[in-house]
C-alpha atoms as a PDB file:
ATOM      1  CA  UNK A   1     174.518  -4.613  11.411  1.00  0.00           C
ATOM      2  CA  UNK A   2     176.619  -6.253   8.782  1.00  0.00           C
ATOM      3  CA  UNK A   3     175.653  -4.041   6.430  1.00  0.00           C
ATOM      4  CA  UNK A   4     176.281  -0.869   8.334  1.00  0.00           C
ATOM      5  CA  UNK A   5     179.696  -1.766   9.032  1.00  0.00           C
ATOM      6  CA  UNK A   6     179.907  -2.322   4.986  1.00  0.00           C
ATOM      7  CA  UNK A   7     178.782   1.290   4.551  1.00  0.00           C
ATOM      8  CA  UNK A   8     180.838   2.839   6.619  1.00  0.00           C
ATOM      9  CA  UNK A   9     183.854   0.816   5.689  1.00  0.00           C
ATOM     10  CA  UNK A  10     183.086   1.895   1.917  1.00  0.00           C
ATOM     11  CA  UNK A  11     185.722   4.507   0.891  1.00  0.00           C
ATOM     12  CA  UNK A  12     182.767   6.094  -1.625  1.00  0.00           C
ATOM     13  CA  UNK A  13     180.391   6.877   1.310  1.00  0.00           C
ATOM     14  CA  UNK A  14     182.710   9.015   2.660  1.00  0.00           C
ATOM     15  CA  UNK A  15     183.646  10.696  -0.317  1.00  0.00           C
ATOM     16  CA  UNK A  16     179.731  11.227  -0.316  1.00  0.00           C
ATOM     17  CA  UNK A  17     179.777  12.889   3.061  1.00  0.00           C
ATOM     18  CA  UNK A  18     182.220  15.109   2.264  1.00  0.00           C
ATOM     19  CA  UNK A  19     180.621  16.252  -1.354  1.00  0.00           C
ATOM     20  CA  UNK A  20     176.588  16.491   0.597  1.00  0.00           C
ATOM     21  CA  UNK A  21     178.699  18.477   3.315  1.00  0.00           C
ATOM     22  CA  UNK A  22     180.030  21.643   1.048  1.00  0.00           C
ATOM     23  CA  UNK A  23     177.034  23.056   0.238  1.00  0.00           C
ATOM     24  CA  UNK A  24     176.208  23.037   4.114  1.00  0.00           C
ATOM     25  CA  UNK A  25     179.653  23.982   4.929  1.00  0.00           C
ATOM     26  CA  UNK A  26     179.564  27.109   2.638  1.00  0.00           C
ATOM     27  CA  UNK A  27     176.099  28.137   3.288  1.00  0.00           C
ATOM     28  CA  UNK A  28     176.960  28.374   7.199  1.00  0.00           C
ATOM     29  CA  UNK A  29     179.835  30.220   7.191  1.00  0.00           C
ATOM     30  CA  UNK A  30     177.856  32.478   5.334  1.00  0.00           C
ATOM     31  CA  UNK A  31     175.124  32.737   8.045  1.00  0.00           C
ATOM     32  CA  UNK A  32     177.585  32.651  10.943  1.00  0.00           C
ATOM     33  CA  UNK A  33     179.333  35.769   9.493  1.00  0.00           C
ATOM     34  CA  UNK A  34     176.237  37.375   9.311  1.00  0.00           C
ATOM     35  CA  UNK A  35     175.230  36.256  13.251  1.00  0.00           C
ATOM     36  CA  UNK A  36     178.281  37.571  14.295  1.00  0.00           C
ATOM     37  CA  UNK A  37     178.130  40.962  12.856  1.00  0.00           C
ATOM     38  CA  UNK A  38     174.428  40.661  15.271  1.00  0.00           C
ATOM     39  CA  UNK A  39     172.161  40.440  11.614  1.00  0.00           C
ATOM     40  CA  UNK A  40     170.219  37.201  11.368  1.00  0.00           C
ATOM     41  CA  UNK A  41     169.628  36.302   7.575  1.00  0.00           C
ATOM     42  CA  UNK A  42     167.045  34.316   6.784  1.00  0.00           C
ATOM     43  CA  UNK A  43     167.649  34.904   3.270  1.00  0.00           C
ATOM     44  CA  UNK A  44     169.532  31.869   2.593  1.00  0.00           C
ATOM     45  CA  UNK A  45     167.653  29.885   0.916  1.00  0.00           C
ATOM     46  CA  UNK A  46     166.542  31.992  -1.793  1.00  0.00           C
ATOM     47  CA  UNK A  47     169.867  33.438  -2.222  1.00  0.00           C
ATOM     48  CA  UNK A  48     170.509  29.591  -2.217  1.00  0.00           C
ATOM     49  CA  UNK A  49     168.260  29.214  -5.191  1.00  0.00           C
ATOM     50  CA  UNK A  50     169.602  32.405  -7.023  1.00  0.00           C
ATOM     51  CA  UNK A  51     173.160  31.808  -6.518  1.00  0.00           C
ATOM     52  CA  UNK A  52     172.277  27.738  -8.169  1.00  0.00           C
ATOM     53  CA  UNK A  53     170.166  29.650 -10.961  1.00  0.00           C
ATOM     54  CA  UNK A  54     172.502  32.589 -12.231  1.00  0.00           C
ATOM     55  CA  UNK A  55     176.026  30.768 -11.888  1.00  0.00           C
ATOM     56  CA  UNK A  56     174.686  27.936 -14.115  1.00  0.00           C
ATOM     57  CA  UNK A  57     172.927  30.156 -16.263  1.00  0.00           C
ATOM     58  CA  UNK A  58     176.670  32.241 -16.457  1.00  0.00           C
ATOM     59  CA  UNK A  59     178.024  28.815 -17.415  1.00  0.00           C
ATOM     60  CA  UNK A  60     175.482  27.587 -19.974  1.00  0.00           C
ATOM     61  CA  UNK A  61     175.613  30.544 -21.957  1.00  0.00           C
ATOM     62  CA  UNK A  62     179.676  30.337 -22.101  1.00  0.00           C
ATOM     63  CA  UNK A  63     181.471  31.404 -19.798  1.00  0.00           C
ATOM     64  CA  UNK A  64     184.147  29.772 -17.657  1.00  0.00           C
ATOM     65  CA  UNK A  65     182.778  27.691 -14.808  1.00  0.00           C
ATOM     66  CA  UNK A  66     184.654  29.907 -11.999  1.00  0.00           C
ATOM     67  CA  UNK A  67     183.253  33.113 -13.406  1.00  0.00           C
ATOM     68  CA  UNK A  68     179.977  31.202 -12.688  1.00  0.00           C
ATOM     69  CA  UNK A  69     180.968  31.036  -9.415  1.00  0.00           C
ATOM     70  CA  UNK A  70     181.616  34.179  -9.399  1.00  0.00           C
ATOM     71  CA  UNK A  71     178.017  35.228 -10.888  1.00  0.00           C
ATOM     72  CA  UNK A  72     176.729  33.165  -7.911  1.00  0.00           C
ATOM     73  CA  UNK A  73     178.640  35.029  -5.287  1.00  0.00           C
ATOM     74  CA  UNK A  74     177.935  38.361  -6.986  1.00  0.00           C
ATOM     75  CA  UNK A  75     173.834  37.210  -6.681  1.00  0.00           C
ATOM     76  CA  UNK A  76     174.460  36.471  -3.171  1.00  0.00           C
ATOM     77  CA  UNK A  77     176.502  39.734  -2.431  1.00  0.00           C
ATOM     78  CA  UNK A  78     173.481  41.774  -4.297  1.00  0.00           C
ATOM     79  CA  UNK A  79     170.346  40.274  -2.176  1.00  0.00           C
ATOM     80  CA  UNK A  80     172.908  40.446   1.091  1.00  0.00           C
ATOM     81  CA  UNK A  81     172.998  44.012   0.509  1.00  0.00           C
ATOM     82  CA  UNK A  82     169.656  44.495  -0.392  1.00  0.00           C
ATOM     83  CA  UNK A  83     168.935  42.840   3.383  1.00  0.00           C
ATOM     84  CA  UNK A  84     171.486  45.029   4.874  1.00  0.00           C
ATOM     85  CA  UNK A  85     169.526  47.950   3.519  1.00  0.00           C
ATOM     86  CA  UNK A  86     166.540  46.979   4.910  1.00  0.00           C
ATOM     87  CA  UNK A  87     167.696  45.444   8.697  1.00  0.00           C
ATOM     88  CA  UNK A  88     170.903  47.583   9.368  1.00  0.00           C
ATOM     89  CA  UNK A  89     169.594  51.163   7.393  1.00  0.00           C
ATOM     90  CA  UNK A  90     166.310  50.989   7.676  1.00  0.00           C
ATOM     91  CA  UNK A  91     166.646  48.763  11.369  1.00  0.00           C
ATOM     92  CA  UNK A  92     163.798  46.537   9.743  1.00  0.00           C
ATOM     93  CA  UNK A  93     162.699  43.199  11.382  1.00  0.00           C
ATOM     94  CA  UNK A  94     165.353  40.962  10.309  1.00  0.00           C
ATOM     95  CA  UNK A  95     163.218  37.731  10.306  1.00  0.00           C
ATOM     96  CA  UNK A  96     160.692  39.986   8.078  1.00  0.00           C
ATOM     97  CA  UNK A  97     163.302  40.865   5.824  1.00  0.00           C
ATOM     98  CA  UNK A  98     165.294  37.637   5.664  1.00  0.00           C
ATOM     99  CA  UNK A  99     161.932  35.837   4.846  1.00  0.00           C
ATOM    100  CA  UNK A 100     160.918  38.211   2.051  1.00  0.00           C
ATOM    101  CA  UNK A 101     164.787  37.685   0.256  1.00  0.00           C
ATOM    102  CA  UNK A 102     163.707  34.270   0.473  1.00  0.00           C
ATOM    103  CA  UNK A 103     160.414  34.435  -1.310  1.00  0.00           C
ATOM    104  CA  UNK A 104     161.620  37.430  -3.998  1.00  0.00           C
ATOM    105  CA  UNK A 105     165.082  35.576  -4.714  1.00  0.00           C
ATOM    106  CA  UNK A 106     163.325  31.942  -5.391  1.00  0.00           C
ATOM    107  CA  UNK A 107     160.516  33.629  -7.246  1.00  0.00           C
ATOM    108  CA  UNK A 108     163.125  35.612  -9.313  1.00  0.00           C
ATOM    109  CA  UNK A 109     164.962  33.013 -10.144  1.00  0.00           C
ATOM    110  CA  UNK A 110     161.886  30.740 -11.083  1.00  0.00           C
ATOM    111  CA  UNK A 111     160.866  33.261 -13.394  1.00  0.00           C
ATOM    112  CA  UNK A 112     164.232  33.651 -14.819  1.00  0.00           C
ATOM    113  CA  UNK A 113     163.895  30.428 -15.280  1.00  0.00           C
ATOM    114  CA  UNK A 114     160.572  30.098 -17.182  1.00  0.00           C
ATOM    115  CA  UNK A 115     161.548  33.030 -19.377  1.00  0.00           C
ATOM    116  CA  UNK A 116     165.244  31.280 -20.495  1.00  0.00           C
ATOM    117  CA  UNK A 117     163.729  28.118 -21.189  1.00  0.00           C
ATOM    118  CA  UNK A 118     159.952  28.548 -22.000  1.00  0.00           C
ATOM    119  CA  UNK A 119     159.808  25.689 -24.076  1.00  0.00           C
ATOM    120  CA  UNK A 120     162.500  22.605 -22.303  1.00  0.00           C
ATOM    121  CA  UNK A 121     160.713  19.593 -21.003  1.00  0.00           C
ATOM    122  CA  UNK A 122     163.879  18.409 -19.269  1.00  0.00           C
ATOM    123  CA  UNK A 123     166.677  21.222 -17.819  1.00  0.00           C
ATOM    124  CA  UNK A 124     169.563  22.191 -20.021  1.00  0.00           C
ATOM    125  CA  UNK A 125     173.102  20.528 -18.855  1.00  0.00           C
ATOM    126  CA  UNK A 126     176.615  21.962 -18.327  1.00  0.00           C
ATOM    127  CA  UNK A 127     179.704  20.538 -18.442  1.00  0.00           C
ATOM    128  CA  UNK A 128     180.418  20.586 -14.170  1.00  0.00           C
ATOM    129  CA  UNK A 129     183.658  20.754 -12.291  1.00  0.00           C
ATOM    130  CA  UNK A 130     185.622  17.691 -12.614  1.00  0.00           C
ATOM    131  CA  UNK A 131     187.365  15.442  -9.434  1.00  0.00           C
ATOM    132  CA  UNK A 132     190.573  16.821  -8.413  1.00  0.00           C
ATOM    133  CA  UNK A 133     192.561  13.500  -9.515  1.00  0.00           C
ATOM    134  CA  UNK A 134     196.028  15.460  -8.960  1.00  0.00           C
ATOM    135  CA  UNK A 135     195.695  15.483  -5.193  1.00  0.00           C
ATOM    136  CA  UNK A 136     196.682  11.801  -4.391  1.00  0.00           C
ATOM    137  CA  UNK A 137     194.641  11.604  -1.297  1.00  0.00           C
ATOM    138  CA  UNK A 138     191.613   9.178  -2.003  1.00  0.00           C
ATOM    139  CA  UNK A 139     188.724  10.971  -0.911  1.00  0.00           C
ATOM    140  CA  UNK A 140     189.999  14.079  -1.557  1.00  0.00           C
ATOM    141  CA  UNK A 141     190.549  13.173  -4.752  1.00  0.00           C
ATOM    142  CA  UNK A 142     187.487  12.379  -5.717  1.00  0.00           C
ATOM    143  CA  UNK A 143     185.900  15.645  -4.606  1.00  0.00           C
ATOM    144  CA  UNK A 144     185.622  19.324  -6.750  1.00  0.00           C
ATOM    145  CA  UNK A 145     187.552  22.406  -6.505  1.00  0.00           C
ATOM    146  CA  UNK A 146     184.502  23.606  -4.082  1.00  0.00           C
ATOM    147  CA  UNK A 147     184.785  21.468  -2.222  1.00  0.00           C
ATOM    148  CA  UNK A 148     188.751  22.177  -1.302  1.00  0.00           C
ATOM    149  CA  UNK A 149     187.598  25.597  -1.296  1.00  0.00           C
ATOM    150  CA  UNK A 150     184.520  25.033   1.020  1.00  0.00           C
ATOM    151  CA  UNK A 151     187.561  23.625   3.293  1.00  0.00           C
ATOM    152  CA  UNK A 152     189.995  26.398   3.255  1.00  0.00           C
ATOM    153  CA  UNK A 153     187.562  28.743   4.315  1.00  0.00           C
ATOM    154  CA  UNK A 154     186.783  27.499   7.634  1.00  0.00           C
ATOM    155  CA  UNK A 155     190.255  28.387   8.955  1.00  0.00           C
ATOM    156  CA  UNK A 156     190.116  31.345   7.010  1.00  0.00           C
ATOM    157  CA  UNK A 157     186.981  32.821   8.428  1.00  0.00           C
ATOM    158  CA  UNK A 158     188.712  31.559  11.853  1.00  0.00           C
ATOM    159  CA  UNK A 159     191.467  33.080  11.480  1.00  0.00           C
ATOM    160  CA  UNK A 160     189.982  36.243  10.524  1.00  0.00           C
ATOM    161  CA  UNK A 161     187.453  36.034  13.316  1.00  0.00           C
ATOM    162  CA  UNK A 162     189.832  36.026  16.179  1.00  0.00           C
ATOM    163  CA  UNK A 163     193.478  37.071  14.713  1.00  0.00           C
ATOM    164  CA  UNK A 164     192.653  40.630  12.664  1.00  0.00           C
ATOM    165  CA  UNK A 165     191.303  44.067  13.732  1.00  0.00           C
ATOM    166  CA  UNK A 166     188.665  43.374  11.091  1.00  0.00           C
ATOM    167  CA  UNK A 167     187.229  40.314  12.838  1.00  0.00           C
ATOM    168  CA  UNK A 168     187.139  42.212  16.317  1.00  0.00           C
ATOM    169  CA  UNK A 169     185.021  44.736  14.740  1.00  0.00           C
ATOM    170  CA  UNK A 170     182.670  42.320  13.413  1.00  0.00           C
ATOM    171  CA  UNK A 171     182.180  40.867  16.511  1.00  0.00           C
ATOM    172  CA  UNK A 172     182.385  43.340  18.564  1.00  0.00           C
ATOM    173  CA  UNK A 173     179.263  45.148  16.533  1.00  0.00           C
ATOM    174  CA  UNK A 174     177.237  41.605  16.902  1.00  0.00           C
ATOM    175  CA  UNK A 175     178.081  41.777  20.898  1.00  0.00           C
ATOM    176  CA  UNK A 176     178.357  45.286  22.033  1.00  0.00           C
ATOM    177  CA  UNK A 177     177.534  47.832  19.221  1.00  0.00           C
ATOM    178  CA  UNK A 178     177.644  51.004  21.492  1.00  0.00           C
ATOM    179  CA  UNK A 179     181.333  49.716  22.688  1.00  0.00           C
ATOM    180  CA  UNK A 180     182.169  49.378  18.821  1.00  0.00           C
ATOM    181  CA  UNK A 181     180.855  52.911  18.176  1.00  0.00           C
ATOM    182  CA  UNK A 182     182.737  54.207  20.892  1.00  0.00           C
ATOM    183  CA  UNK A 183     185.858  53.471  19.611  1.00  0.00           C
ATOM    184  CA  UNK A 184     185.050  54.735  16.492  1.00  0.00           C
ATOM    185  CA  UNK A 185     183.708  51.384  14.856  1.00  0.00           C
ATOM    186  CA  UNK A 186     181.094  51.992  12.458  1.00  0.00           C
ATOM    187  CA  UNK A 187     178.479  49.709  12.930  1.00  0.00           C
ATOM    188  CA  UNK A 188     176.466  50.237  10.014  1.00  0.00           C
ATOM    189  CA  UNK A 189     179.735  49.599   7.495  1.00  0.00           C
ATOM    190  CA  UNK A 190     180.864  46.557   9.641  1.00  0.00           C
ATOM    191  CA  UNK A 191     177.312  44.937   9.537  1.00  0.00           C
ATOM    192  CA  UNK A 192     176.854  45.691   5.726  1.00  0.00           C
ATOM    193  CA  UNK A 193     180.451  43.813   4.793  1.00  0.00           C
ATOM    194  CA  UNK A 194     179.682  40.986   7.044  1.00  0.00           C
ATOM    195  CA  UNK A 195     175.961  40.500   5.065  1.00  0.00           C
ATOM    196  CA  UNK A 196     177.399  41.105   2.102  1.00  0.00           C
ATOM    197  CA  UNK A 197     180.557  38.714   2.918  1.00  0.00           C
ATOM    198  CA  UNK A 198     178.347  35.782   4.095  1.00  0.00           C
ATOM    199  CA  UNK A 199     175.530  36.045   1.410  1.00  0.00           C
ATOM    200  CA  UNK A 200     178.101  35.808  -1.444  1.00  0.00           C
ATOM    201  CA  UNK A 201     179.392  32.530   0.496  1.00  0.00           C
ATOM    202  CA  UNK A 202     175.244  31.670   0.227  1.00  0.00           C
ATOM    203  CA  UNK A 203     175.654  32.278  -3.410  1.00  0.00           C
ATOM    204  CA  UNK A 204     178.917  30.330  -3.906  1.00  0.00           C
ATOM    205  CA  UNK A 205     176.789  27.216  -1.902  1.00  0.00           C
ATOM    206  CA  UNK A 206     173.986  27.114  -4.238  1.00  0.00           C
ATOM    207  CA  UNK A 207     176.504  27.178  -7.021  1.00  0.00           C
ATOM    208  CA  UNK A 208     177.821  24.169  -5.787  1.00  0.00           C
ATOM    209  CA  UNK A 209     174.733  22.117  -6.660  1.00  0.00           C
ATOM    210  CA  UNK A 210     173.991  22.984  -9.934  1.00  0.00           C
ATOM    211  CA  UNK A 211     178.119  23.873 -11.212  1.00  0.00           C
ATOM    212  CA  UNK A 212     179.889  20.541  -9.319  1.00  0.00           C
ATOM    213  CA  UNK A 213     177.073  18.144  -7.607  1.00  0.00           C
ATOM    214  CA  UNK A 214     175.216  18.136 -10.970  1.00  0.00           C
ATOM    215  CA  UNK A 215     175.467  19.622 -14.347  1.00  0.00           C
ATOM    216  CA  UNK A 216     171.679  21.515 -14.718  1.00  0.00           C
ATOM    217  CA  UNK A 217     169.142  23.681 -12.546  1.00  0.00           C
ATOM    218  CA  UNK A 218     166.324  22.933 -11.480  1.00  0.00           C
ATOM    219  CA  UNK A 219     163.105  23.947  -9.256  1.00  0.00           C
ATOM    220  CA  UNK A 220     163.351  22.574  -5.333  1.00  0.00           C
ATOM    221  CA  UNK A 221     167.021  21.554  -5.664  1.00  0.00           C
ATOM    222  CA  UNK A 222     167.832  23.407  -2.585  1.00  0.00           C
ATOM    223  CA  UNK A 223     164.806  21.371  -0.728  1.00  0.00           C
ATOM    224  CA  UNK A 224     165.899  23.128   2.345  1.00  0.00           C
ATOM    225  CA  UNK A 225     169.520  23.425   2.920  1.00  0.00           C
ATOM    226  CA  UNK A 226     169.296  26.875   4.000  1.00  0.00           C
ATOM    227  CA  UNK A 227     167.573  26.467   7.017  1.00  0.00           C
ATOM    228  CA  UNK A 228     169.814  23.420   7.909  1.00  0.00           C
ATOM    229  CA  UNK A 229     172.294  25.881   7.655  1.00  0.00           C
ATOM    230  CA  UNK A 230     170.509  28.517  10.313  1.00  0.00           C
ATOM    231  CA  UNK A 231     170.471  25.288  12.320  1.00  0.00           C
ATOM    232  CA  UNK A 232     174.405  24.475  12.031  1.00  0.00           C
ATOM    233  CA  UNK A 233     174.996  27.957  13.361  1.00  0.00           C
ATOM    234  CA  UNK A 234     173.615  27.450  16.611  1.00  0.00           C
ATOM    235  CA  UNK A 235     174.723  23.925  16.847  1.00  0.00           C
ATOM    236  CA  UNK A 236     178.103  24.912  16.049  1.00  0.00           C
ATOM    237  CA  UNK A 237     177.554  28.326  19.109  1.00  0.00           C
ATOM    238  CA  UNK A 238     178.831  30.208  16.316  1.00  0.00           C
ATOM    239  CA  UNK A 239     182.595  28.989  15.254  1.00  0.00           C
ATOM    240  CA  UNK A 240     183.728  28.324  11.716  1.00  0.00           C
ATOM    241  CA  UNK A 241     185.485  25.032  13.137  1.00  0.00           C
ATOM    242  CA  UNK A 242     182.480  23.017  15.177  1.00  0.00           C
ATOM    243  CA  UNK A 243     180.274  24.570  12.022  1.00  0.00           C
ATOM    244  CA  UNK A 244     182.496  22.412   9.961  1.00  0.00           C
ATOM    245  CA  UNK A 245     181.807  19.201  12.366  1.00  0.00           C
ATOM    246  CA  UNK A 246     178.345  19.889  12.036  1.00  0.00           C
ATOM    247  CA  UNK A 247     177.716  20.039   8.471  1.00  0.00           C
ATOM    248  CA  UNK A 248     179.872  16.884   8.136  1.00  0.00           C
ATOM    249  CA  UNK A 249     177.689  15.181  10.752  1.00  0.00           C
ATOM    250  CA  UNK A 250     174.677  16.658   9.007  1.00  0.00           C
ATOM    251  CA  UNK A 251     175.848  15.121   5.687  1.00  0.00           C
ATOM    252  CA  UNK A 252     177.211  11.688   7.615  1.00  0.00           C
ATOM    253  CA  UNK A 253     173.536  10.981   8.640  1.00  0.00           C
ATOM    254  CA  UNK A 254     172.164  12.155   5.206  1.00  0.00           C
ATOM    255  CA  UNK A 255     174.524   9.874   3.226  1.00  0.00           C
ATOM    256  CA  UNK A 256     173.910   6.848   5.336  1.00  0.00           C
ATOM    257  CA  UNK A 257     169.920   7.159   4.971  1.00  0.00           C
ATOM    258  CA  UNK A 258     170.300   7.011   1.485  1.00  0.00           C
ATOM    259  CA  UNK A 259     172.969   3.488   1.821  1.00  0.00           C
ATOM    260  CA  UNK A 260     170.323   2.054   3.919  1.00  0.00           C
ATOM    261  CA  UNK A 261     167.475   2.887   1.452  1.00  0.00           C
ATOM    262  CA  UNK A 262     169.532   1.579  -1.355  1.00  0.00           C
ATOM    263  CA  UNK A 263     170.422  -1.851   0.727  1.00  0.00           C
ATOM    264  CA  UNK A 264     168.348  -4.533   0.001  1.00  0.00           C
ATOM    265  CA  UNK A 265     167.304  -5.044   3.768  1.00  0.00           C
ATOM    266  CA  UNK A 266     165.546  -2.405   4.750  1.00  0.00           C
ATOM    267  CA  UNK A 267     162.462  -3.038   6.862  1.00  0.00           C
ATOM    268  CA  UNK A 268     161.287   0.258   7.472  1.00  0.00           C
ATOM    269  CA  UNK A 269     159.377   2.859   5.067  1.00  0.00           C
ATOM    270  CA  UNK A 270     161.562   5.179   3.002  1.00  0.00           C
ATOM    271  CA  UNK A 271     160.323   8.052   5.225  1.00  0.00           C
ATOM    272  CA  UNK A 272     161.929   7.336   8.182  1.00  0.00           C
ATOM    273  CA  UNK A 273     165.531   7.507   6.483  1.00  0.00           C
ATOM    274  CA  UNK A 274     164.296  10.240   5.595  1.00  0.00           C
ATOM    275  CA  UNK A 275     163.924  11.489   9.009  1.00  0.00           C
ATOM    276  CA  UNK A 276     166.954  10.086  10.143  1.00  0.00           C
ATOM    277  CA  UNK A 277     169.346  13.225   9.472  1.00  0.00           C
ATOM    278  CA  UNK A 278     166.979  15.421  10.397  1.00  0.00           C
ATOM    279  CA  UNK A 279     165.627  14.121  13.569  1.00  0.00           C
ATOM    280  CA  UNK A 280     169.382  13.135  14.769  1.00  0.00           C
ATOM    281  CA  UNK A 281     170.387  16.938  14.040  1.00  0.00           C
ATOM    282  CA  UNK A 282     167.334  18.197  15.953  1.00  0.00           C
ATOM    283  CA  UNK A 283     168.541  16.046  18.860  1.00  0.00           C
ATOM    284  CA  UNK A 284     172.069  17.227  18.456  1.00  0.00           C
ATOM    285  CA  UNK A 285     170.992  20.478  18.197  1.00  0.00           C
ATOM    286  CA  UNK A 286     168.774  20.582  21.425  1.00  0.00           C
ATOM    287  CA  UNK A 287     172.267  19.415  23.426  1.00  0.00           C
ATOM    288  CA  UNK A 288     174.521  21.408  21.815  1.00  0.00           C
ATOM    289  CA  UNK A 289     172.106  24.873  21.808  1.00  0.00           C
ATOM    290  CA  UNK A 290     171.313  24.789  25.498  1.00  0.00           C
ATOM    291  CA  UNK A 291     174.973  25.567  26.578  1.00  0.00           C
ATOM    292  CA  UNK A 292     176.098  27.932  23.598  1.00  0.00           C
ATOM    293  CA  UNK A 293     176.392  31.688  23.778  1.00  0.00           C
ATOM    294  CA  UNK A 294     175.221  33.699  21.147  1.00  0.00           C
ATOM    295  CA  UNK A 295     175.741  37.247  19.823  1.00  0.00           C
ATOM    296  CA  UNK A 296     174.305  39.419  22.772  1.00  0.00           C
ATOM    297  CA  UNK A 297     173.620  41.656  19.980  1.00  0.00           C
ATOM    298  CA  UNK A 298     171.847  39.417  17.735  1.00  0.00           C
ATOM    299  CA  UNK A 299     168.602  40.791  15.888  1.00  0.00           C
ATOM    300  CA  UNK A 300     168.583  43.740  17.892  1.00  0.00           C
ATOM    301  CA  UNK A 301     168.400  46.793  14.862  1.00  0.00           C
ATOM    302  CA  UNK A 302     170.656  49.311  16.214  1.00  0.00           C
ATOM    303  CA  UNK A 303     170.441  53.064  15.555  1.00  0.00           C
ATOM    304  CA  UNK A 304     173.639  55.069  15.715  1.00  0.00           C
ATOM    305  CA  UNK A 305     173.546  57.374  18.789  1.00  0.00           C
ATOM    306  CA  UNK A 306     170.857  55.231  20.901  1.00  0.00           C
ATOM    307  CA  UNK A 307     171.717  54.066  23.849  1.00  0.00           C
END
């Protein structure tokens, strides 16, 4: 017990919480944008992968760390649209779809992979995003420019959500998309931006691993943040602000297994700290998902006209 209350009362755990959170703070927006426009996007976590891959790869071959960001979201936009083709155009299964983005975006970047570096025995290193020393708030401080911008998003995406025209459309299309084609919504160019929108924020969170959390790529480094993500959605019934508690208590539970592997004491197998985030979320999840409304709309293909 002693030791738990030294963990928590360590200023660096938190500041770990907060850096294992953007990732899953970025990556859920990005989903939840996508939910509420009625697409689901499983996706993720190859455009995860790709977004890591190509904004690194922008970086190591010289160019300015935020235009690797930008590479990353640019990825992300690409394969979103790609999925928009197929679900909202083509009114594809969207778990079909989402699955094969997933398998053709971690393949391609794999690949890409092999073919820039057929001959490395350990992965090439960048020089990452440094702490943001200048903001005089201690764990802040210690954190990357993601990171601050992982944060300003959530009331951004709020804001937009519920305070513009734009956001009404989206959801209106992911409740109700006969309503938002009778008043002269169109459903098909609100559900692209929204996929589009949200998989660049996928690319942006895979960034974030290999452009601020470390300084290289490589293979399994995503080790299944993207479906953690599709998790956070539901948990959080689909609001940017209770998506941001539950990334931060995703990444709470996920920094403190790692302080109690690291602490001498431990009397139980390094598998179930494993667990711990991941079976505590699951329970979350089960009491938070029972109550929440979702999309009405959601995964339903729609087909302008049908009724």
């Amino acid at each position: 017990m002693t030791d738990l209350f030294d963990i928590l009362a360590n200023q660096a755990f938190w500041v770990a919480v907060l850096r294992i959170a953007t990732p899953l703070i970025l990556g859920t927006l990005g989903v939840l944008l996508c939910e509420r426009a009625g697409v689901l996007n499983l996706g993720i976590e190859g455009i995860m992968v790709a977004g890591a891959f190509t904004g690194w790869l922008a970086v190591f071959l010289g160019a300015p760390l935020w235009i690797g960001v930008g590479v990353a979201a640019l990825t992300g936009a690409a394969f979103g649209l790609l999925h928009a083709f197929l679900t909202v155009a083509l009114a594809l299964s969207q778990h079909v779809s989402g699955l094969g983005i997933t398998l053709l975006a971690t393949a391609l970047s794999y690949y890409g992979y092999r073919v820039s570096f057929p001959k490395v025995t350990t992965p090439p290193t960048i020089t990452p995003f440094a702490a943001m020393d200048w903001l005089g708030v201690p764990i802040l401080s210690q954190q990357t420019p993601l990171t601050l911008l992982a944060l300003a998003l959530v009331p951004v995406i709020a804001y937009t959500l519920y305070r513009t025209p734009m956001g009404l459309a989206v959801r209106m299309v992911g409740e109700n998309p006969q309503a938002a084609e009778g008043q002269g919504v169109s459903v098909a160019a609100v559900r692209t931006g929204a996929i589009v929108a949200g998989s660049a924020l996928m690319g942006v969170a895979g960034s974030f691993l290999t452009l601020s959390a470390f300084n290289a790529f490589f293979f399994n480094m995503i080790n299944g943040r993207g479906w953690i993500c599709v998790a956070l959605v539901v948990f959080a019934s689909w609001r940017p602000g209770k998506a941001l508690l539950g990334a931060l208590l995703f990444a709470f539970f996920d920094a403190l297994q790692l302080r109690l592997q690291q602490s001498g004491d431990a009397v139980l197998p390094y598998q179930m700290y494993l667990m711990l985030p991941y079976v505590l979320s699951i329970v979350a999840l089960v009491l938070v998902a029972r109550k929440a409304s979702y999309p009405q709309a959601l995964m339903k293909p729609y087909r302008k006209g049908e009724r």
